[in-house]
Protein backbone atom coordinates (compact mmCIF):
# COMPACT_ATOMS: atom_id res chain seq x y z
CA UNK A 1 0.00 0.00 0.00
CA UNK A 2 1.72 3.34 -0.91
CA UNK A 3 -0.26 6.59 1.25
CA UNK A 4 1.28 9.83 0.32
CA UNK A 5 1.37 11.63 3.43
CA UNK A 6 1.88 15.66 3.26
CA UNK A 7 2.87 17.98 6.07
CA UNK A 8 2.52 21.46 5.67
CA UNK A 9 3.96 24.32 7.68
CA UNK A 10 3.21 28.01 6.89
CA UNK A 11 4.83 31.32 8.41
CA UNK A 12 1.87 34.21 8.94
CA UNK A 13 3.20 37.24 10.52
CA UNK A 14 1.06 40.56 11.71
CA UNK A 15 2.18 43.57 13.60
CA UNK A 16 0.25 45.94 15.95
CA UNK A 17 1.15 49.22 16.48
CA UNK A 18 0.57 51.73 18.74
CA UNK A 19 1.28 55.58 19.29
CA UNK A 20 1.29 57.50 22.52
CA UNK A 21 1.89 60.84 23.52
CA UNK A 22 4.41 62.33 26.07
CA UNK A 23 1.43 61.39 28.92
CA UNK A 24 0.44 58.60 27.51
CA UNK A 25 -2.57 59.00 26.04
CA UNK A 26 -3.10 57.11 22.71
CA UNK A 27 -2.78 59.09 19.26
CA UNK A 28 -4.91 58.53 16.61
CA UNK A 29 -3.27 55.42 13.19
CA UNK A 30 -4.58 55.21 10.17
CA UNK A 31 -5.59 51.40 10.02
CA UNK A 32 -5.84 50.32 6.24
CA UNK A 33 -7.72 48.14 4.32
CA UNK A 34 -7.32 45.61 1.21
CA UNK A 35 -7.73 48.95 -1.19
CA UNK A 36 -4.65 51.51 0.71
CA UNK A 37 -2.30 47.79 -0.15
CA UNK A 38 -3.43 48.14 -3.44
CA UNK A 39 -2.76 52.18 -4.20
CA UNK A 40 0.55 51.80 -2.13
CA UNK A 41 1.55 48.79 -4.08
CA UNK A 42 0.97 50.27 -7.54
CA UNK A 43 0.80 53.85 -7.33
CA UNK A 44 3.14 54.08 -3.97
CA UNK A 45 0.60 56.25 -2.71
CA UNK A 46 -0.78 56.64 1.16
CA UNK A 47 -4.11 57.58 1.23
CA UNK A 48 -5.82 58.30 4.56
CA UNK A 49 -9.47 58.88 3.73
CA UNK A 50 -11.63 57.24 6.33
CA UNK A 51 -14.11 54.30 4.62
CA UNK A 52 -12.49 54.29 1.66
CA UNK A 53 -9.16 53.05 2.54
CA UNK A 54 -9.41 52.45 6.10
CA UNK A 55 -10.18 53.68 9.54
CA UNK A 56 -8.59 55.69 12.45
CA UNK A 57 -7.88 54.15 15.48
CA UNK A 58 -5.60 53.72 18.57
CA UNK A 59 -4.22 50.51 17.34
CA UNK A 60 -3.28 49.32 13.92
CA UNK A 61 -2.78 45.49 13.17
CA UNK A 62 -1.23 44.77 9.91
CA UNK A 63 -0.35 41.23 8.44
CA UNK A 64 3.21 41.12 6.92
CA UNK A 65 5.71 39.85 4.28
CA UNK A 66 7.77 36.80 5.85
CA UNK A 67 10.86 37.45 3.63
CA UNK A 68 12.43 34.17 1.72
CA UNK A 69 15.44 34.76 3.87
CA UNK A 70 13.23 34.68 6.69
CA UNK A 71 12.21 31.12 5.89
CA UNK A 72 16.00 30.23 5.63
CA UNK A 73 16.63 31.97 8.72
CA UNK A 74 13.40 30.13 10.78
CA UNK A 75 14.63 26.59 9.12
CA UNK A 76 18.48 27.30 9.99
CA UNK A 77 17.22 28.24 13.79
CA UNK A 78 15.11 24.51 13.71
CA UNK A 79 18.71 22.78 12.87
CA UNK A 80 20.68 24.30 15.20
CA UNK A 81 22.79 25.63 11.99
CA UNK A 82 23.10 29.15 13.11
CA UNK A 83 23.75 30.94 16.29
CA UNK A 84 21.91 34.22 15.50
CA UNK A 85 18.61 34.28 16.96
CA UNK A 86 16.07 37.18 15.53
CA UNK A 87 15.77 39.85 18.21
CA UNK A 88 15.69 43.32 16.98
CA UNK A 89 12.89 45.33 15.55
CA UNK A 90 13.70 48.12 12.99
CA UNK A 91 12.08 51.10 11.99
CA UNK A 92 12.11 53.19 9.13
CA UNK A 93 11.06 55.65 6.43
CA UNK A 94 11.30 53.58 2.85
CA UNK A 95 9.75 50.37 1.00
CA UNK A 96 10.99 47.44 2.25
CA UNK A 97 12.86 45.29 -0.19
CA UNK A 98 13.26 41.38 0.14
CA UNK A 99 16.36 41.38 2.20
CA UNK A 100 16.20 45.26 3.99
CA UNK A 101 13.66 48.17 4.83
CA UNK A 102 13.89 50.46 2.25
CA UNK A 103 15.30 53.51 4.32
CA UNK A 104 16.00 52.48 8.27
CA UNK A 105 15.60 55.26 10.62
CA UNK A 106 18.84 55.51 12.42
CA UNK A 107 18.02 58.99 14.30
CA UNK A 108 15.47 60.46 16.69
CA UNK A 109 15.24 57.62 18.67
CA UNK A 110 13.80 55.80 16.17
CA UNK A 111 16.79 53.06 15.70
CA UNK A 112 16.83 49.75 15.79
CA UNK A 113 17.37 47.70 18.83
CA UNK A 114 16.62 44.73 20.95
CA UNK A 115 12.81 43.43 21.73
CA UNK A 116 11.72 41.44 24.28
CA UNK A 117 10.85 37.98 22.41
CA UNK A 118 8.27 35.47 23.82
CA UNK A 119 6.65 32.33 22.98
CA UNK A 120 2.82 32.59 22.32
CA UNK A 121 0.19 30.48 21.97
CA UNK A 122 -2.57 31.41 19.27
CA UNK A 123 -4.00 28.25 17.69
CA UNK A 124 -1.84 25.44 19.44
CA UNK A 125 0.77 25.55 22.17
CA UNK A 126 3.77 27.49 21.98
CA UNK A 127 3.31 27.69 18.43
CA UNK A 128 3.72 31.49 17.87
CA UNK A 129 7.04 33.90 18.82
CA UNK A 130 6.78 37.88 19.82
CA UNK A 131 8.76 40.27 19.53
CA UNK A 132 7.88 43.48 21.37
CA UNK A 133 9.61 47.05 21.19
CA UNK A 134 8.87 50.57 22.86
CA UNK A 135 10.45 53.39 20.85
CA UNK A 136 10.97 56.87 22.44
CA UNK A 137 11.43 59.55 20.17
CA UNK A 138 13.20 62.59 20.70
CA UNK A 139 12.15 64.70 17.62
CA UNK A 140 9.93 64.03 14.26
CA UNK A 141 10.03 61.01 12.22
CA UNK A 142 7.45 59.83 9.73
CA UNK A 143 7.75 56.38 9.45
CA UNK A 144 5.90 53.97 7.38
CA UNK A 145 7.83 50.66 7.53
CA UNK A 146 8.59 47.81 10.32
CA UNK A 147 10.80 44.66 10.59
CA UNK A 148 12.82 42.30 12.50
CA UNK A 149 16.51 41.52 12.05
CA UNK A 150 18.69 38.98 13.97
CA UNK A 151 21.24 41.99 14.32
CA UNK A 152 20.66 44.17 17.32
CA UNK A 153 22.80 47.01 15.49
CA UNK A 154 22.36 47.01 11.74
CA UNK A 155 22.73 44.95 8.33
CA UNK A 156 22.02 41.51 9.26
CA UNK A 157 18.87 39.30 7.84
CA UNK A 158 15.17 40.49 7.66
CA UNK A 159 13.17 37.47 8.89
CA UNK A 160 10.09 39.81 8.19
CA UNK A 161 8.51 43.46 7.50
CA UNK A 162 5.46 45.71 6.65
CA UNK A 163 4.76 48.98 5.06
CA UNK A 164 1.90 50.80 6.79
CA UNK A 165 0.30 53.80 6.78
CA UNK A 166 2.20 57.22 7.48
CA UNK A 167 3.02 57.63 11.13
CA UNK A 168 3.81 61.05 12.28
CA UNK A 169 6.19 61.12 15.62
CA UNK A 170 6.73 63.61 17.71
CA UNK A 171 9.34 64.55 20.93
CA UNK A 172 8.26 62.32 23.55
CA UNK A 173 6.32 60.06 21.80
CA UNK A 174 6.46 56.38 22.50
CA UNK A 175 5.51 53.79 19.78
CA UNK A 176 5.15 50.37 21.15
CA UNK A 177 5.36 47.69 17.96
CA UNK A 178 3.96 44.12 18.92
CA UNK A 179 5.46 41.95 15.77
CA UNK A 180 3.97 38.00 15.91
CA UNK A 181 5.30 35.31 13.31
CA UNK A 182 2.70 32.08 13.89
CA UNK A 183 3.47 28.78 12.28
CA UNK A 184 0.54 27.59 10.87
């Protein structure tokens, strides 16, 4: 008797971010819908008009782009063939390519650096990781891309990213960015 058995394993990442100002209080994201991804793919255009092409609100979720490098890197931490976990988050003012964000902010607090990384559990046990970062600004950045490297400093390998919406920092302002990657 010959069964074909298939396995199948799937990366799905999404991001929530969130925006407060110097006391705390939550500021206002644009959270897009299927239509902003289309104009910002094609047209590279950022549209915030309410209905349309999304909604305000004090959090935005976003589902990302696990990079192909990211699969490497997720299959190379299963074998025990590398020694550079993913732990940084990265912010920054560009399109992301398939190996880098397009334009990483390096100034106004908005550089990259170290998250706190957890194990989740979504559908099954354990089987999602976290990553979670607070950035403190100290002057204006308007950033409208995300994503985690397994270099705290720079270069290094993009497991995954996101463009989103425009978001408009200011001094003071904290932006907390809650990154999940769930195998599926």
């Amino acid at each position: 008797m010959n069964k074909r058995v298939k396995d199948s394993v799937e990366m799905i990442g999404w991001t929530e971010i969130a925006l407060f100002d110097k006391e705390g209080n939550a500021k206002k994201l644009f959270h897009t819908n299927l239509l902003w991804s289309f104009f910002k793919k094609h047209f590279n255009i950022d549209l915030q008009i309410p209905v349309i092409f999304g909604m305000w609100s004090n959090k935005s979720l976003k589902f990302n782009t696990i990079t192909s490098v990211g699969k490497k890197i997720a299959a190379d931490q299963l074998g025990g063939t590398t020694t550079a976990p993913v732990t940084a988050i990265a912010l920054g003012v560009g399109t992301p390519s398939a190996t880098a964000l397009g334009s990483e902010s390096t100034t106004n607090g908005g550089s990259r650096g170290a998250a706190t990384v957890s194990n989740q559990t979504t559908t099954t046990t354990g089987d999602t990781e976290r990553w979670v970062k607070t950035f403190t600004f100290t002057g204006v950045l308007v950033l409208i891309e995300e994503g985690l490297f397994d270099n705290n400093a720079s270069g290094g390998n993009m497991l995954a990213s996101q463009t989103f919406s425009s978001v408009t920092t200011a001094n003071s302002d904290t932006l907390q960015i809650t990154h999940n990657v769930k195998f599926a």
